[in-house]
N, C-alpha and C. Protein backbone atom coordinates (compact mmCIF):
# COMPACT_ATOMS: atom_id res chain seq x y z
N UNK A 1 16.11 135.59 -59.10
CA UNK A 1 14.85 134.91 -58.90
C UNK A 1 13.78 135.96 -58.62
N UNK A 2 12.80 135.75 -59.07
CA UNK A 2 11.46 136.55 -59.29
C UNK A 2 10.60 135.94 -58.50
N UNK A 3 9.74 137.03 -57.31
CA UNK A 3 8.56 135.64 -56.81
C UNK A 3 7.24 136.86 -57.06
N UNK A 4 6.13 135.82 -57.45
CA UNK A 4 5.18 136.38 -58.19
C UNK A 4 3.91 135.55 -58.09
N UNK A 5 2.78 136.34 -57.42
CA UNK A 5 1.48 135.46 -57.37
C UNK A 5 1.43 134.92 -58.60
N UNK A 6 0.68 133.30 -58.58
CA UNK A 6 0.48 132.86 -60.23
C UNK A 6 -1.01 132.32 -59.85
N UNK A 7 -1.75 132.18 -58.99
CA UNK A 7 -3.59 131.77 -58.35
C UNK A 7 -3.39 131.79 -57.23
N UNK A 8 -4.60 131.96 -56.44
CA UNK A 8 -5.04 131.74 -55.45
C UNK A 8 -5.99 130.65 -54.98
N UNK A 9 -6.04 130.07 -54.03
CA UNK A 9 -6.59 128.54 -53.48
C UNK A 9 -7.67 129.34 -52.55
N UNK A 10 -8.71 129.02 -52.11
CA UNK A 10 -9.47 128.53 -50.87
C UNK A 10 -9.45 127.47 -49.78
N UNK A 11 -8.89 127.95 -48.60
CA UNK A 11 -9.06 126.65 -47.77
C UNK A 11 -10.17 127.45 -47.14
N UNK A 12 -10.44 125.66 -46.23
CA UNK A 12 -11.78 125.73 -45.67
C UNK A 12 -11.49 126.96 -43.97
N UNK A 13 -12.89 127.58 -44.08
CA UNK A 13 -13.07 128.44 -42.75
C UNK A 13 -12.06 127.97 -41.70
N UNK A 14 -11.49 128.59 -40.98
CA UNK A 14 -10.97 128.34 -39.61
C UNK A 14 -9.69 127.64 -40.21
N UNK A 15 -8.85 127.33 -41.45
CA UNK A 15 -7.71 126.34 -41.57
C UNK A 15 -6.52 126.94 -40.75
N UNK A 16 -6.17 128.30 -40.95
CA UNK A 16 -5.23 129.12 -40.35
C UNK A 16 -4.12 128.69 -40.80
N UNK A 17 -3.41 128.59 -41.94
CA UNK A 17 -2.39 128.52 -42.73
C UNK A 17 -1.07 128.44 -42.17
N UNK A 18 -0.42 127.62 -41.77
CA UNK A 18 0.79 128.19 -40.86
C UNK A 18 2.61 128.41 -41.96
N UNK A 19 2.65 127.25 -42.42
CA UNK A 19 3.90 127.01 -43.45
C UNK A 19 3.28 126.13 -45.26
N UNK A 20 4.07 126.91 -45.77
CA UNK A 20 3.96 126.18 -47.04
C UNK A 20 5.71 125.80 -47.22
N UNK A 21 5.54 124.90 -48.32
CA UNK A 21 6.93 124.04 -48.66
C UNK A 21 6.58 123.56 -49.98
N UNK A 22 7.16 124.19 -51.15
CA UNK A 22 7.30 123.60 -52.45
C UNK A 22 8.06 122.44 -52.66
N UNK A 23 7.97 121.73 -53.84
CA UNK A 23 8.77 120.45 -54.26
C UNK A 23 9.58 121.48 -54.82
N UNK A 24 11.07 120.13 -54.95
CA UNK A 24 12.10 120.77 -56.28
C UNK A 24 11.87 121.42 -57.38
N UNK A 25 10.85 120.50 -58.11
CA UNK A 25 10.41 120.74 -59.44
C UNK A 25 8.95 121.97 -59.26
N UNK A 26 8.58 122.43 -58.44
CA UNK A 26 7.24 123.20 -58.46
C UNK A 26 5.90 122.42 -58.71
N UNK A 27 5.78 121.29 -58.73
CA UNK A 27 4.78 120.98 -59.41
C UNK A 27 3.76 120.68 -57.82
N UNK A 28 4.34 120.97 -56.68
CA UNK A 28 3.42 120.71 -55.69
C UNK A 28 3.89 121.65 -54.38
N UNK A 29 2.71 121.91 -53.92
CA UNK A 29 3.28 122.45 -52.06
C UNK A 29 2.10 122.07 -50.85
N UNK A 30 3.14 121.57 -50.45
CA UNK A 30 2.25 121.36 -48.81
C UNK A 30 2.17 122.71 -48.18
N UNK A 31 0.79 122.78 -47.18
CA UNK A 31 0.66 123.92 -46.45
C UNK A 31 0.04 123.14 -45.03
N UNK A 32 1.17 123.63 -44.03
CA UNK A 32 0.48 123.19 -42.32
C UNK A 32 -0.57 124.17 -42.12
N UNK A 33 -1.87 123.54 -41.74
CA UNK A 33 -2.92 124.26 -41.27
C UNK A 33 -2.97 124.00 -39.76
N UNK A 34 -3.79 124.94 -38.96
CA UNK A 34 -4.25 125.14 -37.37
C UNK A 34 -5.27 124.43 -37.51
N UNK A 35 -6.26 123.71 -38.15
CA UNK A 35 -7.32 122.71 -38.01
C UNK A 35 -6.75 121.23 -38.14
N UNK A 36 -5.38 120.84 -37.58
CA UNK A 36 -4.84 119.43 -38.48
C UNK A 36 -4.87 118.94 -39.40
N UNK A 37 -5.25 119.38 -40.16
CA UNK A 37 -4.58 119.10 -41.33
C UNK A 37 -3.38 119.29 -42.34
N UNK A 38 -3.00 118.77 -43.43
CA UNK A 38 -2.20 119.26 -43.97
C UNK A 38 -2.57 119.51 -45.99
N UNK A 39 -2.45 120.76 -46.42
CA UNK A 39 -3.30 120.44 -47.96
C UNK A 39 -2.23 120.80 -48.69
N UNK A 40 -2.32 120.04 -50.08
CA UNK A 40 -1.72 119.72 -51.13
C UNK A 40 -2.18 120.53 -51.96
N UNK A 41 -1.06 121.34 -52.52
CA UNK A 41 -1.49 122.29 -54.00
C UNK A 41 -0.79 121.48 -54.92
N UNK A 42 -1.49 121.62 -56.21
CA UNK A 42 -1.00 121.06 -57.47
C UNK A 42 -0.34 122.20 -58.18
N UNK A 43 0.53 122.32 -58.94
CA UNK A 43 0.82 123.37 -59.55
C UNK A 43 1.42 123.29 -60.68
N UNK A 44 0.70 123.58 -61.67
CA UNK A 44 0.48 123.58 -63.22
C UNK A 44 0.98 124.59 -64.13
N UNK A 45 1.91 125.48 -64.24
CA UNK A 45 2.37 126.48 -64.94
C UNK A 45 1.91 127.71 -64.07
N UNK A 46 1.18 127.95 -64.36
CA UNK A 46 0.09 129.37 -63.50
C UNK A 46 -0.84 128.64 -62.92
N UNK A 47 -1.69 128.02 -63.08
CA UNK A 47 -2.32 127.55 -62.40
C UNK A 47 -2.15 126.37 -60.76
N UNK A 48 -2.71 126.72 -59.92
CA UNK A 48 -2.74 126.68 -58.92
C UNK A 48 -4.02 125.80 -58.65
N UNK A 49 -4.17 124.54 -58.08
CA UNK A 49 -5.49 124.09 -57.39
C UNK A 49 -5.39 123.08 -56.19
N UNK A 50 -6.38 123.10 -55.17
CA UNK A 50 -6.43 122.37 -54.06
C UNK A 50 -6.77 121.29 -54.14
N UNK A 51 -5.57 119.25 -53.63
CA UNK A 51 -5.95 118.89 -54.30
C UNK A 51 -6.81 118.24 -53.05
N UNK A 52 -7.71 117.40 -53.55
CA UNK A 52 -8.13 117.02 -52.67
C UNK A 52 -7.99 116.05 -51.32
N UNK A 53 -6.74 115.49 -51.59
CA UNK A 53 -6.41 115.04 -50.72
C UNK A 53 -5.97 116.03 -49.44
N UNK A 54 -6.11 115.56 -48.22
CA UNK A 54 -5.34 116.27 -47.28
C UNK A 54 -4.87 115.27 -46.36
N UNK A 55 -3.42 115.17 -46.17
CA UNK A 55 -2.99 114.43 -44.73
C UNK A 55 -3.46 114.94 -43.56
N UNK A 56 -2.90 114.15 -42.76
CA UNK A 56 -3.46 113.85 -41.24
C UNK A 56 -1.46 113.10 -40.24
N UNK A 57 -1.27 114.30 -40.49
CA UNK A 57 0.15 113.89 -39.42
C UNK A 57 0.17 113.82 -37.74
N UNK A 58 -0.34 114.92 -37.42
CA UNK A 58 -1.05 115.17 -35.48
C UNK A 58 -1.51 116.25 -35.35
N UNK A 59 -1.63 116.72 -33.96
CA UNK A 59 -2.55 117.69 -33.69
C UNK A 59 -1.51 118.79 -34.08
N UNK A 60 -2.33 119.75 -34.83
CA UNK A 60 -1.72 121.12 -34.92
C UNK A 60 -0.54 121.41 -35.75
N UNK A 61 -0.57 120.39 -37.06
CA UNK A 61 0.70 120.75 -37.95
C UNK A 61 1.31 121.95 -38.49
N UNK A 62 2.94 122.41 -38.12
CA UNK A 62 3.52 123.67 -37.96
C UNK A 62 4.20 124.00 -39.01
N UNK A 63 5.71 123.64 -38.50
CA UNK A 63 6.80 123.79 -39.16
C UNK A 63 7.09 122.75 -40.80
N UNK A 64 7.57 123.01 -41.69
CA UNK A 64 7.43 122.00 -42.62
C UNK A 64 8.63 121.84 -43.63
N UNK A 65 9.09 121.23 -44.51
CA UNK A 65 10.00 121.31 -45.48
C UNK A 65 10.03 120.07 -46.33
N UNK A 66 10.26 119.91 -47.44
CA UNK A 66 10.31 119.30 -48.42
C UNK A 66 11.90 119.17 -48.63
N UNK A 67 12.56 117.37 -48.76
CA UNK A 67 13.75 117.00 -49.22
C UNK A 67 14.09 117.83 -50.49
N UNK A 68 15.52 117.96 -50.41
CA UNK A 68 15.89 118.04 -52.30
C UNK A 68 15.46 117.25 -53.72
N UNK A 69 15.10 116.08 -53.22
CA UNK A 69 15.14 115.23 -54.16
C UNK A 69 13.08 115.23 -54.12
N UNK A 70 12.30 115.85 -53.03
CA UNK A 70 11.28 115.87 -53.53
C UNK A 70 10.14 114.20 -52.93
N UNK A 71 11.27 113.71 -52.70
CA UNK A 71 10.71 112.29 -52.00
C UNK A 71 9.98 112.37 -50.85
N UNK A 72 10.17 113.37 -50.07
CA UNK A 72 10.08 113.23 -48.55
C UNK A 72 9.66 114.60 -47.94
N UNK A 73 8.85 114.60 -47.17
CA UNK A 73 8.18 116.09 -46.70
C UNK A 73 8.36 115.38 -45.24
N UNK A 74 8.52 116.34 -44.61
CA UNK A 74 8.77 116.45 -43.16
C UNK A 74 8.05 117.20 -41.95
N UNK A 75 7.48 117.12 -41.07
CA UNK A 75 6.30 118.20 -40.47
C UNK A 75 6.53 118.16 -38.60
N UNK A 76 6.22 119.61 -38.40
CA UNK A 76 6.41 119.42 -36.77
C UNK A 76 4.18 119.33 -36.13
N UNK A 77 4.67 118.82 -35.41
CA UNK A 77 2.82 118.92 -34.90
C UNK A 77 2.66 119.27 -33.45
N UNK A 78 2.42 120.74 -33.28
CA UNK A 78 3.09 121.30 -32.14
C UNK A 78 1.79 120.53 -30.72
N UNK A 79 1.00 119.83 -31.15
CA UNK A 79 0.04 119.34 -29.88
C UNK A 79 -1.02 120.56 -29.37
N UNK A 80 -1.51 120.19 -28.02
CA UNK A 80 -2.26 121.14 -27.35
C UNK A 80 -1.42 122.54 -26.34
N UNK A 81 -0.15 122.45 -26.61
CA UNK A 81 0.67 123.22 -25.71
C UNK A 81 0.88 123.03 -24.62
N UNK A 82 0.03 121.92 -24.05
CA UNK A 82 -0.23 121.68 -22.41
C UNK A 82 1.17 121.13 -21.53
N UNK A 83 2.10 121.13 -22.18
CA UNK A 83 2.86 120.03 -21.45
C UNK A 83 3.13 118.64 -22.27
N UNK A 84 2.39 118.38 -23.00
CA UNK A 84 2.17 116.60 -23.60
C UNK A 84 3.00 116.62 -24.24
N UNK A 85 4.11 115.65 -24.51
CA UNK A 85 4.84 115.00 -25.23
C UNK A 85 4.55 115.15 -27.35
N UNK A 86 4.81 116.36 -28.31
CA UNK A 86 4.68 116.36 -29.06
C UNK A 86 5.21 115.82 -30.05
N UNK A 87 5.06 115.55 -31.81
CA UNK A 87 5.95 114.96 -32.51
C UNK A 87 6.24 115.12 -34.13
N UNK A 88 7.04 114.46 -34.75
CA UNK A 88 7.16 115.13 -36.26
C UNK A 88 7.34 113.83 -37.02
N UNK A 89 6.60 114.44 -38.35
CA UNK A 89 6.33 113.40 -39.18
C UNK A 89 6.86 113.60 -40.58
N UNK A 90 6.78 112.11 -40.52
CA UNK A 90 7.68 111.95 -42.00
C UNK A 90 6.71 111.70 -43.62
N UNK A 91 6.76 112.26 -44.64
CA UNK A 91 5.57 112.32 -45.38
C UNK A 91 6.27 111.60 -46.58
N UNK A 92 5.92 110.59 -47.03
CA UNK A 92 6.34 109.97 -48.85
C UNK A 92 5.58 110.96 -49.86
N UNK A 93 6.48 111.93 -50.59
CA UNK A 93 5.56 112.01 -51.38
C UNK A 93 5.80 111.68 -52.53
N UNK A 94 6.20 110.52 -52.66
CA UNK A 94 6.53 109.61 -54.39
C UNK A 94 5.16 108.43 -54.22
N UNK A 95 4.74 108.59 -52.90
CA UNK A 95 3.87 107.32 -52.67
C UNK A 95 2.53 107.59 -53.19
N UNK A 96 1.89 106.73 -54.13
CA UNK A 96 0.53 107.42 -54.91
C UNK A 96 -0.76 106.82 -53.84
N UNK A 97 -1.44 107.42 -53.30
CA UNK A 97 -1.30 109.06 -52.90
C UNK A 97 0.09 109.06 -52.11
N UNK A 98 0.94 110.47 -52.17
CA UNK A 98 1.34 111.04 -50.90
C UNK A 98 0.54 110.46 -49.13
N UNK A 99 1.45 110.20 -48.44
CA UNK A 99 0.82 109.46 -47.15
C UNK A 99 1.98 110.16 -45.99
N UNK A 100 1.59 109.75 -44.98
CA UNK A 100 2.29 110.32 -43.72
C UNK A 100 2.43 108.58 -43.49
N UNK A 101 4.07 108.41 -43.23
CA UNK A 101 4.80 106.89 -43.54
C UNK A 101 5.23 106.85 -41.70
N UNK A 102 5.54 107.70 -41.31
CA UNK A 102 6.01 107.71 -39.80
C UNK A 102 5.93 108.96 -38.62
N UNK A 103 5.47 108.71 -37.21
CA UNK A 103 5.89 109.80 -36.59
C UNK A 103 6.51 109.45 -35.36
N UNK A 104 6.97 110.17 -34.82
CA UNK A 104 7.89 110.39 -33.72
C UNK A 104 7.59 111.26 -32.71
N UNK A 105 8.04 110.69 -31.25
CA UNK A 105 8.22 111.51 -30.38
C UNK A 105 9.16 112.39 -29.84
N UNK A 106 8.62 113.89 -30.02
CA UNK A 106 10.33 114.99 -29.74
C UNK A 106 10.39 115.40 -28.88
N UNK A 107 9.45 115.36 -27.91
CA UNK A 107 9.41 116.49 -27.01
C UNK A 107 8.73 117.66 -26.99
N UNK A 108 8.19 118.53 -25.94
CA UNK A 108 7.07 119.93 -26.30
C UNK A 108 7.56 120.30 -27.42
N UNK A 109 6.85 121.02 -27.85
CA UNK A 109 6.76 122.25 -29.17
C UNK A 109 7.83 122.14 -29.69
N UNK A 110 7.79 121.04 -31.18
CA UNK A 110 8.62 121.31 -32.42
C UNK A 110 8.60 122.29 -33.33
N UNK A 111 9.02 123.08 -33.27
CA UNK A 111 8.91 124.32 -34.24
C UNK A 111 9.91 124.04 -35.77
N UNK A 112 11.13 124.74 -35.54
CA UNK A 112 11.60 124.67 -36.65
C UNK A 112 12.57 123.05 -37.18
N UNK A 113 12.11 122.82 -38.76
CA UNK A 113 12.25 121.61 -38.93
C UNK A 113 13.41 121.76 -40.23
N UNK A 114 14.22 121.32 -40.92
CA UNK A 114 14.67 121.59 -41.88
C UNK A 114 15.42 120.73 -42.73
N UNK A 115 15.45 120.34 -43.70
CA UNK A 115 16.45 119.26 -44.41
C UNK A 115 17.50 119.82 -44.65
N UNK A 116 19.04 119.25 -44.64
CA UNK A 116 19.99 119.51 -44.92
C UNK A 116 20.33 119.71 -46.79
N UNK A 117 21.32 120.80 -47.26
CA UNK A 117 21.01 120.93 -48.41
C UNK A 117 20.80 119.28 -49.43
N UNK A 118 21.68 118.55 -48.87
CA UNK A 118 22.10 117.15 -49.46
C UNK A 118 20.93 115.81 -49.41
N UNK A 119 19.98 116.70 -48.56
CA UNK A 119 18.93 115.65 -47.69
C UNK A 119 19.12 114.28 -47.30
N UNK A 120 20.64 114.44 -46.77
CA UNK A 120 20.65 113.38 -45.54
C UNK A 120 20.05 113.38 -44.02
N UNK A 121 19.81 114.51 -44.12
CA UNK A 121 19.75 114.93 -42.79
C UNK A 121 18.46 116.13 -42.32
N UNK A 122 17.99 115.73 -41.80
CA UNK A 122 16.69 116.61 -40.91
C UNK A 122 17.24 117.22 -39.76
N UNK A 123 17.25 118.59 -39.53
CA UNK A 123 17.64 119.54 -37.93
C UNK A 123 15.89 120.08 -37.96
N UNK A 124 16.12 119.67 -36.43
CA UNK A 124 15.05 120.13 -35.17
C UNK A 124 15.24 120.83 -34.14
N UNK A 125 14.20 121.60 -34.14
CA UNK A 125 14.51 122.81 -33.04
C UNK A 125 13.12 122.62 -31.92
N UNK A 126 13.31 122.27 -30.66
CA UNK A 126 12.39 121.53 -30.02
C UNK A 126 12.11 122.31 -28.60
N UNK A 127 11.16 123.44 -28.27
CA UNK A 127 11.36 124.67 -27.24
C UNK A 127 10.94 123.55 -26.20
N UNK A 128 10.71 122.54 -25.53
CA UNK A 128 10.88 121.41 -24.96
C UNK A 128 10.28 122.86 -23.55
N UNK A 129 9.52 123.43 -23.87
CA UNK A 129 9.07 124.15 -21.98
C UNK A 129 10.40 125.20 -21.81
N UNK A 130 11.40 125.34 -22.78
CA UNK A 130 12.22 126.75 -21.90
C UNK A 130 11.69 127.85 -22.38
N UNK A 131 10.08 128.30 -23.27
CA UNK A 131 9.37 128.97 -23.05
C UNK A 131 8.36 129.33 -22.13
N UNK A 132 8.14 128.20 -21.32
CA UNK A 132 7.25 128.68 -20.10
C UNK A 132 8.02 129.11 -18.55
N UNK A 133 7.31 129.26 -17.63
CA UNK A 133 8.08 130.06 -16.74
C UNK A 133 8.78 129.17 -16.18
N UNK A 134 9.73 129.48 -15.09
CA UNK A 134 10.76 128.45 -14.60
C UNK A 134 9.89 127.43 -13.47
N UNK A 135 9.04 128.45 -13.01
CA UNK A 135 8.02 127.42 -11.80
C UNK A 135 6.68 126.57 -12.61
N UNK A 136 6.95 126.41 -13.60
CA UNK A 136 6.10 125.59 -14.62
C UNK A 136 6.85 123.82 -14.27
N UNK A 137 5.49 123.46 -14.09
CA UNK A 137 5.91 121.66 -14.06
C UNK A 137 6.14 121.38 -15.37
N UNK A 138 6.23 121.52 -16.54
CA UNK A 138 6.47 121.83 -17.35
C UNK A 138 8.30 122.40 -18.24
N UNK A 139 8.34 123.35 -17.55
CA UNK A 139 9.33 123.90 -17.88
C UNK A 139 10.94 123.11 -18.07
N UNK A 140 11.54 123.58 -19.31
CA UNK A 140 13.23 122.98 -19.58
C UNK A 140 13.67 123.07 -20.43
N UNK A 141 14.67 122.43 -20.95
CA UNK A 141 15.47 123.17 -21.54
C UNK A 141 15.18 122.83 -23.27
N UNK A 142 15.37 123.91 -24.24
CA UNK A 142 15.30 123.35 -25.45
C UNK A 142 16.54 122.53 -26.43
N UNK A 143 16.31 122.32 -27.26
CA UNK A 143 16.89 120.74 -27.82
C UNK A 143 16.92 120.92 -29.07
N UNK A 144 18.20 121.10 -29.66
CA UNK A 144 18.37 120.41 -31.53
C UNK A 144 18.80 119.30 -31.64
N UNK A 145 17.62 118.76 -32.68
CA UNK A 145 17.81 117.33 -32.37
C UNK A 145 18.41 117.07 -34.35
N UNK A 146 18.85 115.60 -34.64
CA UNK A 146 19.02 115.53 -35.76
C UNK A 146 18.49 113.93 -36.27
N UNK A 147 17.86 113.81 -37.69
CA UNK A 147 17.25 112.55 -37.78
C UNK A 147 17.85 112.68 -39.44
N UNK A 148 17.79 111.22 -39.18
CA UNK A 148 18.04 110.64 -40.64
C UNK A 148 16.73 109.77 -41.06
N UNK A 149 16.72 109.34 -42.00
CA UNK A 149 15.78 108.48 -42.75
C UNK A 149 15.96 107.21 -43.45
N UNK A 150 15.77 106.28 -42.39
CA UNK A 150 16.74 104.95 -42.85
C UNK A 150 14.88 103.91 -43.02
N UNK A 151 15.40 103.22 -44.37
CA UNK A 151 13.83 102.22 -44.74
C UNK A 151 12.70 103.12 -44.48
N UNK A 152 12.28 104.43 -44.73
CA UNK A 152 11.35 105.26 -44.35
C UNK A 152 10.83 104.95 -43.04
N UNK A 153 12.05 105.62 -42.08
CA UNK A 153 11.48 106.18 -41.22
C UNK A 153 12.32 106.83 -40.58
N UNK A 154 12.18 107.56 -39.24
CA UNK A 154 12.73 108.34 -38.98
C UNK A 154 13.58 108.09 -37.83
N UNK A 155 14.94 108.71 -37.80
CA UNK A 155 15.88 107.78 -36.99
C UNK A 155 16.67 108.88 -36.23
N UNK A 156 16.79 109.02 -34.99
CA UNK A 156 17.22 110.04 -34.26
C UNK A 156 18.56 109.65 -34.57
N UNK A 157 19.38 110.97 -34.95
CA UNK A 157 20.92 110.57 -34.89
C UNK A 157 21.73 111.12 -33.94
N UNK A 158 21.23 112.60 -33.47
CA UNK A 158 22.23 113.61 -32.90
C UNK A 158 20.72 113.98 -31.45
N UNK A 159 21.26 114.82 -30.39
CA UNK A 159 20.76 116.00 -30.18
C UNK A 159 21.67 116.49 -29.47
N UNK A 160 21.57 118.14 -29.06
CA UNK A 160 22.45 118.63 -28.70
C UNK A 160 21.18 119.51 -27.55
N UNK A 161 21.35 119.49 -25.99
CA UNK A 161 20.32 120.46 -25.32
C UNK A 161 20.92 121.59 -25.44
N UNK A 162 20.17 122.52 -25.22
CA UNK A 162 20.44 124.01 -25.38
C UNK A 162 19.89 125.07 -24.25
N UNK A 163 19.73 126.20 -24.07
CA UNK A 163 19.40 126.64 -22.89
C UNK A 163 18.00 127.29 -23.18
N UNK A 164 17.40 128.70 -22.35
CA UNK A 164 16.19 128.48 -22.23
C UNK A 164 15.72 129.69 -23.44
């Protein structure tokens, strides 16, 4: 496999780019921005363009990944950092437009998000405060959590806590 600029996009001032996630087929990629949003590339052989749509999943969309089958985009939305209860969302993208179908509550700072190769299965990695200090009201332990996707939406199946 060969990876190779084929265009370049413009997002708007201040977006701060965090993750991109291609479809199966190439013909699209989501990118989590630091302004909440989330933008859609089209992708046409070489050509590359921004489309105009942009979702709206929560504050501060992060971590990201796209199912195998291309149906389903998945997103962490890490919040204000403060402590508040953050969450991750579930994206249709067979749905014309593409839409954000569900979100959920995980716990502080969802970072890493991932579909299983088979895409039954979504793993979450959730620093839940065992990044802040121990005398933090705040502070505990982090969490892999696991979700399935039953009638589009998102369905906690597993978690496992973890340490700090």
């Amino acid at each position: 496999m060969r990876v190779q600029s084929i265009g370049k996009v413009t997002l708007a001032s201040g977006a701060d780019p965090a993750h991109v996630a291609f479809t199966p087929d190439g013909s699209r990629a989501l990118v989590t921005r630091g302004d909440n949003r989330i933008s859609m590339l089209d992708i046409k052989g070489s050509s590359v363009t921004l489309n105009a749509r942009e979702l709206s999943a929560g504050i501060r969309p992060y971590g990201l990944d796209i199912s195998p089958s291309g149906q389903w985009g998945v997103v962490t939305n890490l919040g204000m950092n403060q402590g508040d209860a953050d969450t991750i969302s579930l994206i249709n993208l067979e749905a014309n437009p593409p839409r954000v179908v569900d979100t959920v509550s995980v716990g502080q700072t969802p970072e890493g998000i991932f579909f299983s190769p088979d895409g039954k299965l979504i793993g979450l990695t959730v620093i839940d405060g065992s990044n802040k200090p121990k005398a933090s009201p705040f502070y505990g332990s982090a969490s892999y959590q696991q979700y399935e996707i039953k009638d589009g939406r998102l369905m906690r199946s597993a978690e496992i806590k973890a340490g700090a």
